[in-house]
Protein backbone atom coordinates (compact mmCIF):
# COMPACT_ATOMS: atom_id res chain seq x y z
CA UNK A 1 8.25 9.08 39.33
CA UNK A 2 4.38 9.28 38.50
CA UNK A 3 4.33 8.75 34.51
CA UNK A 4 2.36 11.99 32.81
CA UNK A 5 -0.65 11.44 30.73
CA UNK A 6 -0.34 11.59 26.83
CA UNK A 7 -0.91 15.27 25.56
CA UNK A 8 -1.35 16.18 21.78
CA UNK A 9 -0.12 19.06 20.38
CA UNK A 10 -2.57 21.24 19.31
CA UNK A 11 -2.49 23.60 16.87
CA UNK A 12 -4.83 26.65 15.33
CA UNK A 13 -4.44 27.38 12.38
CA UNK A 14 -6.65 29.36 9.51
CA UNK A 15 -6.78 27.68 5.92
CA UNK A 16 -8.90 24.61 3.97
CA UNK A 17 -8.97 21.57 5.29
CA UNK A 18 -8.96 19.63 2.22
CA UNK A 19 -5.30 20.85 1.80
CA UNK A 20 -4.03 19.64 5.01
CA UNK A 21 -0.81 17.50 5.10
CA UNK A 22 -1.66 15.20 7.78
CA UNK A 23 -2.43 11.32 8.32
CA UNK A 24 -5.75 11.69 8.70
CA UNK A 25 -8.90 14.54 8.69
CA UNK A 26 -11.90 14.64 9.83
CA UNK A 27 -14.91 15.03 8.05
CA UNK A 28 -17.95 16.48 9.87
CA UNK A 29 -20.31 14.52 7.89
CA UNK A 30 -23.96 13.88 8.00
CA UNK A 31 -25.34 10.18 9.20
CA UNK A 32 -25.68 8.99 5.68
CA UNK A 33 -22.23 9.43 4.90
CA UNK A 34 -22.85 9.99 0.97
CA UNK A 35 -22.11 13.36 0.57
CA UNK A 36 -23.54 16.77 1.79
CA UNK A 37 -22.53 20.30 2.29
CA UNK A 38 -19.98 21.98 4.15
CA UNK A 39 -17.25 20.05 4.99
CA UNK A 40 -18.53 17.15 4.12
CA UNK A 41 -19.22 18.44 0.61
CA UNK A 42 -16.10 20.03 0.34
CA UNK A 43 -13.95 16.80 1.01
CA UNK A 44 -16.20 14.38 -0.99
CA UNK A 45 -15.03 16.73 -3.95
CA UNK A 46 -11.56 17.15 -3.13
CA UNK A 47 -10.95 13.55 -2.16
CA UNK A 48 -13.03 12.11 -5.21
CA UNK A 49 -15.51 9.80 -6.24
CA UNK A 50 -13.11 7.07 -4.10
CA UNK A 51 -14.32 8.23 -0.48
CA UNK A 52 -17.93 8.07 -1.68
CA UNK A 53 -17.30 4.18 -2.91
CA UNK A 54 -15.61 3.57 0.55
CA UNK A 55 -18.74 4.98 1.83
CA UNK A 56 -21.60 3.28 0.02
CA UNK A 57 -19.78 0.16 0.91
CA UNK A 58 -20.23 1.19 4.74
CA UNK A 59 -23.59 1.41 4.18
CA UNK A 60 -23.83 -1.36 2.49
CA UNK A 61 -22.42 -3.58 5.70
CA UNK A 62 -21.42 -2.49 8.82
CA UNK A 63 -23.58 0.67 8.95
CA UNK A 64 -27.19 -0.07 6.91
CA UNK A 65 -28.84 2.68 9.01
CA UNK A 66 -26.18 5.44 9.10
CA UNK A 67 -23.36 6.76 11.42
CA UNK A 68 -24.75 7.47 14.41
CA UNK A 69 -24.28 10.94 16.08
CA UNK A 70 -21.14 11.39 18.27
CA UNK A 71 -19.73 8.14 16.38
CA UNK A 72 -16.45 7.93 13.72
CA UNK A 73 -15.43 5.71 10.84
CA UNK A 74 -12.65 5.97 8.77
CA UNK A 75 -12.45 5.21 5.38
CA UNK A 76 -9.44 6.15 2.65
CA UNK A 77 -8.47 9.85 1.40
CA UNK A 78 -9.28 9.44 -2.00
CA UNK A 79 -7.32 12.22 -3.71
CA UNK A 80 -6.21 14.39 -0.78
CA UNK A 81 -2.88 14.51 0.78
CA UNK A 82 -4.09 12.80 3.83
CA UNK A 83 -3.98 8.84 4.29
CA UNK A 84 -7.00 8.45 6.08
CA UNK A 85 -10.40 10.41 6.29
CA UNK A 86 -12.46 10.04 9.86
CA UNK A 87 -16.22 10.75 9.16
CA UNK A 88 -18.00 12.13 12.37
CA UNK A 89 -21.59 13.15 12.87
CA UNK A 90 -22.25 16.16 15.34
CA UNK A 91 -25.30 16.69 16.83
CA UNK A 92 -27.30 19.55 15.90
CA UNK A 93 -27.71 22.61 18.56
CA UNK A 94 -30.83 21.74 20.53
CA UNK A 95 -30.98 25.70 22.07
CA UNK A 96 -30.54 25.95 25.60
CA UNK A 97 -32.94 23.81 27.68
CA UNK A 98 -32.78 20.04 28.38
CA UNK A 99 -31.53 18.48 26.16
CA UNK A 100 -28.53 20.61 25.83
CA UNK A 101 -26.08 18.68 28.15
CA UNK A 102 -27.07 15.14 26.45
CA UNK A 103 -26.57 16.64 22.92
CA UNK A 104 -22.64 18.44 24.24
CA UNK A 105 -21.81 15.12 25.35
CA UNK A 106 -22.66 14.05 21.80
CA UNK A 107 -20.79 16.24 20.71
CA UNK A 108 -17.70 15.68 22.83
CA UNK A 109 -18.42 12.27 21.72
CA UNK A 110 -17.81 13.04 18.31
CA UNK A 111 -14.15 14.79 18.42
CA UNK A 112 -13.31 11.54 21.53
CA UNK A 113 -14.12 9.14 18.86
CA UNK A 114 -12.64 10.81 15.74
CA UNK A 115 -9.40 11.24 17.62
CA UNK A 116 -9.02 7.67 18.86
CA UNK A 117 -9.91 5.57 15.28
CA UNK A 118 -7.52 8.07 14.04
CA UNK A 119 -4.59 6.66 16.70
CA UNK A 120 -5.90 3.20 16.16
CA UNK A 121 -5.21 3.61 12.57
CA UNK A 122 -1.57 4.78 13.61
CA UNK A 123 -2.06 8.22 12.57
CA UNK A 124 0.21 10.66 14.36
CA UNK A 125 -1.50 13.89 13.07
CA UNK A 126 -5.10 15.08 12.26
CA UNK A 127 -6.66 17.83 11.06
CA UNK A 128 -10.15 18.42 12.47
CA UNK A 129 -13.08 21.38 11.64
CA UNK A 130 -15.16 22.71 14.10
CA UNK A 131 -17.64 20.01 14.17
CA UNK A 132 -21.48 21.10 14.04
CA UNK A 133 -20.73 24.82 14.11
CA UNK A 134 -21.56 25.13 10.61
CA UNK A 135 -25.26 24.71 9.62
CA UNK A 136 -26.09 22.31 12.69
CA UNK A 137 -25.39 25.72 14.72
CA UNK A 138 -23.92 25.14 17.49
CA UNK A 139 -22.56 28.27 18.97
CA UNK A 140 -18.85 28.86 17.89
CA UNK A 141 -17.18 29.52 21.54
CA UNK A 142 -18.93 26.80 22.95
CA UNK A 143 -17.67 24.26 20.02
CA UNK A 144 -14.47 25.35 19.94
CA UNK A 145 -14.63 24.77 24.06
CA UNK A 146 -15.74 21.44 23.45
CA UNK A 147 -13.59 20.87 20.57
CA UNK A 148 -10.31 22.04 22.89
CA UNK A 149 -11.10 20.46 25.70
CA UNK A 150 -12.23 17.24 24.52
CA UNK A 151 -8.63 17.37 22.52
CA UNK A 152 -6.71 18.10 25.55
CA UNK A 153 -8.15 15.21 27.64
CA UNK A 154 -8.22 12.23 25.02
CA UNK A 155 -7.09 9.18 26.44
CA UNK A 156 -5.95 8.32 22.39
CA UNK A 157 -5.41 10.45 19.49
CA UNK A 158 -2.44 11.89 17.20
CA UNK A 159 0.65 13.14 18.75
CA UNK A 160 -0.36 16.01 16.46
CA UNK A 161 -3.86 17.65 16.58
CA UNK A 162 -4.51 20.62 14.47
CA UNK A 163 -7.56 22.72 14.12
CA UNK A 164 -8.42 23.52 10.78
CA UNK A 165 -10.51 26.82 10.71
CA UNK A 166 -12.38 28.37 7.57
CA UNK A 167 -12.83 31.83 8.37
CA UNK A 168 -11.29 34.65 10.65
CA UNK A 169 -13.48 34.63 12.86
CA UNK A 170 -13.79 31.17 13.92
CA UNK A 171 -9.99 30.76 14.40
CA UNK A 172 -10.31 34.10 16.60
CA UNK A 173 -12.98 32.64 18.60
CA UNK A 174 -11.10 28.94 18.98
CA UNK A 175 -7.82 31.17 20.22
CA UNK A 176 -9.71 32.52 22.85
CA UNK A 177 -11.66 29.53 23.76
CA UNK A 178 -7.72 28.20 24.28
CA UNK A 179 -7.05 30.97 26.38
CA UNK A 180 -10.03 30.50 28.67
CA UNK A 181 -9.18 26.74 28.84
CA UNK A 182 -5.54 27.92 29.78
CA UNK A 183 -4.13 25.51 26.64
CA UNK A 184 -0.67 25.26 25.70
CA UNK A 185 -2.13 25.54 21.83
CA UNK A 186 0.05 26.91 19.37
CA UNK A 187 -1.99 29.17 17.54
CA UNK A 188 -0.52 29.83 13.65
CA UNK A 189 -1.83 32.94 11.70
């Protein structure tokens, strides 16, 4: 009998990342990894000054020019509930035109990589935001298409994979992108 390839379960749910109860999250973060706004703001203050001294010590060796885009490092969680926190840099949306396929895969990229340092740290769940939909503006549906489908087809990552989104509407629009993708996603709230 043909073995079946891994599948996460994914879940959608509504809340705050920075509350999540999982091994690891993922911070969409900018290339210098010290700080910024969004999410990356949001978990540098909830996870406390700790993740920023992780981070200055990145930059300090193994990344003196920044994260690249569509790359992950993990570093501790500082003061959240999570073990681990996977820093990710999205691409920002180019508009539609040529470099628009180069920049998805980027972004693709981004959640691939996130997902597997989080397995090879031994995490078996993660909590992810929708990477570069925020004020790199990518367009929600086609982020949380990415986001999905790059999650459904990763050849590593948690056993557990939950979407954690912000607002109303971007859980509504990461529900449907599930529904186009035809995603067994359990979808909570």
């Amino acid at each position: 009998m043909a073995r079946q390839p891994f599948r996460a379960r994914i879940e959608l749910v509504r809340g705050d990342l920075t509350r999540e109860r999982v091994d690891a999250i993922v911070n969409a973060a900018n290339s210098s990894l010290l700080g910024g706004g969004g999410v990356d703001g949001a978990i540098h203050r909830a996870g406390g000054p700790e993740i920023l001294a992780e981070c200055r010590a990145l930059r300090a060796t193994t990344l003196p020019d920044g994260l690249p885009t569509g790359h992950a490092v993990a570093t501790g969680a500082g003061r959240l509930a999570a073990r681990w926190v996977v820093h990710t840099v999205g691409p920002v949306w180019p508009g539609e035109g040529p470099q628009l396929a180069e920049r998805r895969a980027l972004l693709e990229d981004a959640y691939r990589n996130s997902l597997a340092v989080a397995a090879s740290l031994g995490a078996t769940s993660i909590a992810l935001p929708a990477v570069s939909a925020g004020i790199y503006g990518w367009p929600a549906d086609d982020a949380a298409e990415v986001a999905l489908g790059t999650a459904a087809t990763a050849a590593a990552a948690p056993a557990l994979v939950r979407f954690v989104l912000f607002s109303t509407g971007m859980h509504a629009t990461f529900a449907e992108a599930a529904d186009r993708l035809d995603l067994d996603a359990v979808v909570v709230g």
